[in-house]
Each structure stands twice: as C-alpha cells, then as structure tokens.
Protein backbone atom coordinates (compact mmCIF):
# COMPACT_ATOMS: atom_id res chain seq x y z
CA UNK A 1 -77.81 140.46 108.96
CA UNK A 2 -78.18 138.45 105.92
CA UNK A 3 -74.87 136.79 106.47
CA UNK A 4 -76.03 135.50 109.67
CA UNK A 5 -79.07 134.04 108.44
CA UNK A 6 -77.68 132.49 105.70
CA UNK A 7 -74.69 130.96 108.22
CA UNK A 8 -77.60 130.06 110.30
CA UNK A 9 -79.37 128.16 107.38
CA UNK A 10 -76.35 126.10 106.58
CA UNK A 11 -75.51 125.21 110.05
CA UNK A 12 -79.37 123.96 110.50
CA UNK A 13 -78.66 121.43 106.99
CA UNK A 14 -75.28 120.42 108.39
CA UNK A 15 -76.61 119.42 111.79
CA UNK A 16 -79.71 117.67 109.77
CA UNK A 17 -79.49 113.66 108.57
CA UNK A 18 -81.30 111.40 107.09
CA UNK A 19 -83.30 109.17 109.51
CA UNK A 20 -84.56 105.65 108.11
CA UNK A 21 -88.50 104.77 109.61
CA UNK A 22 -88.31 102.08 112.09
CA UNK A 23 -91.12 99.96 109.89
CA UNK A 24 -87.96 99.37 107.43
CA UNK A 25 -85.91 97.80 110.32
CA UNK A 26 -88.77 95.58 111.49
CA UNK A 27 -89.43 94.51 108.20
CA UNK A 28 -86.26 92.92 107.35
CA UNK A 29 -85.32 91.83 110.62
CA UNK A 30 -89.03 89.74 109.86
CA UNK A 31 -87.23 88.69 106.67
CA UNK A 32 -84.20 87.55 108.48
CA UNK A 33 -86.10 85.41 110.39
CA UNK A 34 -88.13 83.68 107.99
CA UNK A 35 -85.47 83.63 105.84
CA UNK A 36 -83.42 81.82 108.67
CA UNK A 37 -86.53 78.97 109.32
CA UNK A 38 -86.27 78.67 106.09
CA UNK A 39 -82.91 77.54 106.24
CA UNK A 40 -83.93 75.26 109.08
CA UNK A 41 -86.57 73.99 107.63
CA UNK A 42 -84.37 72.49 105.02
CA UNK A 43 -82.35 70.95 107.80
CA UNK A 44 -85.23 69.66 109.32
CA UNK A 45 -86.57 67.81 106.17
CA UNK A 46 -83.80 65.58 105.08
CA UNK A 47 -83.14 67.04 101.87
CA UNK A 48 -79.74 65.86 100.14
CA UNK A 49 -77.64 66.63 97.82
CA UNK A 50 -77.04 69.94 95.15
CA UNK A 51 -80.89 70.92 96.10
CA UNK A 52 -80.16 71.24 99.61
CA UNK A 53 -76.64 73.11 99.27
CA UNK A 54 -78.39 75.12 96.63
CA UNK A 55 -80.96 76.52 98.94
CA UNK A 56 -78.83 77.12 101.97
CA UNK A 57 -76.95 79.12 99.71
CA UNK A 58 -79.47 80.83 98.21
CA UNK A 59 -80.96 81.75 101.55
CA UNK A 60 -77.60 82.72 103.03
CA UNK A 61 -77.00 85.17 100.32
CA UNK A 62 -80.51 86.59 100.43
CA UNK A 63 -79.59 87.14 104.31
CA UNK A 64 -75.89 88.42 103.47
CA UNK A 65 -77.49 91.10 100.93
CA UNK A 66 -80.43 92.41 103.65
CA UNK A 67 -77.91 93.31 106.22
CA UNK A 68 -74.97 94.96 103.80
CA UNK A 69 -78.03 96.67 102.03
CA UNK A 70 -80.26 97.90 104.95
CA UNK A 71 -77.93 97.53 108.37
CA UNK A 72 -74.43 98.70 106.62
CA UNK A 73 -76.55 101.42 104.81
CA UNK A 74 -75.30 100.27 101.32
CA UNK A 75 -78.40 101.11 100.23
CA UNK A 76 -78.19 104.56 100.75
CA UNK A 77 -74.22 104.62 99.61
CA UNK A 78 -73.14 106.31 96.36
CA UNK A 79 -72.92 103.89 93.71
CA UNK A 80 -68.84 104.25 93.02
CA UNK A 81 -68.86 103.05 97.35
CA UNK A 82 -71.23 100.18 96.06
CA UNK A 83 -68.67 98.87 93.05
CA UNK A 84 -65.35 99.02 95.10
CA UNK A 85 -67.08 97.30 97.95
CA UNK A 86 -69.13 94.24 95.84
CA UNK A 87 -67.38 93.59 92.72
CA UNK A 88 -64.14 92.49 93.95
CA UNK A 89 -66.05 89.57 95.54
CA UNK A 90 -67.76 88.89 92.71
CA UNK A 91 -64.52 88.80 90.31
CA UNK A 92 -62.96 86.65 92.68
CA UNK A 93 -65.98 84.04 92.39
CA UNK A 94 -65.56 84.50 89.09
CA UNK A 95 -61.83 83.31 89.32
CA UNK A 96 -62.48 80.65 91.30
CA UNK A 97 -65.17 79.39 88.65
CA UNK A 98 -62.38 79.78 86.14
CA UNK A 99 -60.40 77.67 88.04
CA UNK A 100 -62.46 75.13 89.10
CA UNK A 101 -63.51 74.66 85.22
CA UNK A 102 -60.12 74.63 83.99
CA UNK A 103 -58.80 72.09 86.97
CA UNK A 104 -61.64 69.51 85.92
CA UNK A 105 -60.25 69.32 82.27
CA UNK A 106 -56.51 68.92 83.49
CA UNK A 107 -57.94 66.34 85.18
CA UNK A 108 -59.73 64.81 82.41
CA UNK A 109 -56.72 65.51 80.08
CA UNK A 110 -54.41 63.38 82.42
CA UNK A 111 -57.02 60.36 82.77
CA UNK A 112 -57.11 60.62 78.62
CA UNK A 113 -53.67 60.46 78.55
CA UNK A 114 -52.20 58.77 81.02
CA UNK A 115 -54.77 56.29 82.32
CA UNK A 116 -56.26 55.96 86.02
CA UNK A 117 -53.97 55.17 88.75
CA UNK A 118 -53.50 50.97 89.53
C-alpha cells in the first residue's frame, strides 16, 4: 500500500510544472512596446550620428534580452544552458572588436609608411 502511494506521489510531481503569472507576460510585452516608441521616437526626431546608432542599439538589445530572458524562458534555464547559449556571442563581439582595433592601426601603419594614395 505504501508503494502505491508513494508511486502515486511521484507521478502527481512529474505531471506538475511550473506556470509563469500572466502579469509577467503583460508587463514586458508593455516594455516591448515602449521600448519600441522609443526607438521610433528617435526616428522621428532627426537625431544623427553615434547618438542615434547608440540608442537604437541600446534599445534593440534591451528588446533582444526581454524576449530570450522571459519568452525563451532563459530566465528560468540552469545557468551552464545560460553560458553555452550567450557567451559565444559575446566572444565573437569581442573578436570582432579585436579586429576592428587592430585593422585601424594597419591602416595607420601603411599611411605612416607609405603615404596616401595620389
């Protein structure tokens, strides 16, 4: 009788998840969208230049990082899951600011060195 019960209790946790509130959905999805007239917004008032592709970016990784975190579950994910699925992203930005430094002083080096082009 006691092995029943017990085979009872674990099928009950088994068949059991965790449900996330619907308030948490709203919520960013309200984010989302004032993040997004945000990003309009700048659009919509001329700006120029390394302020304006600063704050699309800024708002576009802000958006990126809601939906991995909350509609992808990452939140919830085991923090191993969270490393092999956002650092090799983040090394590869890392590259490509490697690169991007080191290609600007080959550039330089040749200008030094060779002169500008007639």
């Amino acid at each position: 009788m006691a092995h029943a019960e017990a085979h009872a209790t674990q099928h009950v946790a088994h068949t059991e998840h965790q449900q996330h509130p619907i308030k948490l959905y709203l919520l960013v999805w309200g984010l989302l969208f004032v993040l997004s007239t945000f990003s309009y917004l700048v659009d919509y008032f001329g700006l120029q230049g390394y302020l304006r592709w600063s704050l699309i970016i800024i708002f576009m990784m802000l958006k990126a990082g809601l939906i991995v975190a909350v509609f992808m579950h990452m939140a919830w994910e085991r923090l191993a899951l969270i490393y092999a699925i956002l650092l090799p992203p983040l090394l590869v930005l890392v590259f490509v600011g490697m690169m991007v430094s080191e290609s600007t002083y080959v550039l330089l080096t040749r200008l030094l060195f060779f002169g500008a082009a007639p």
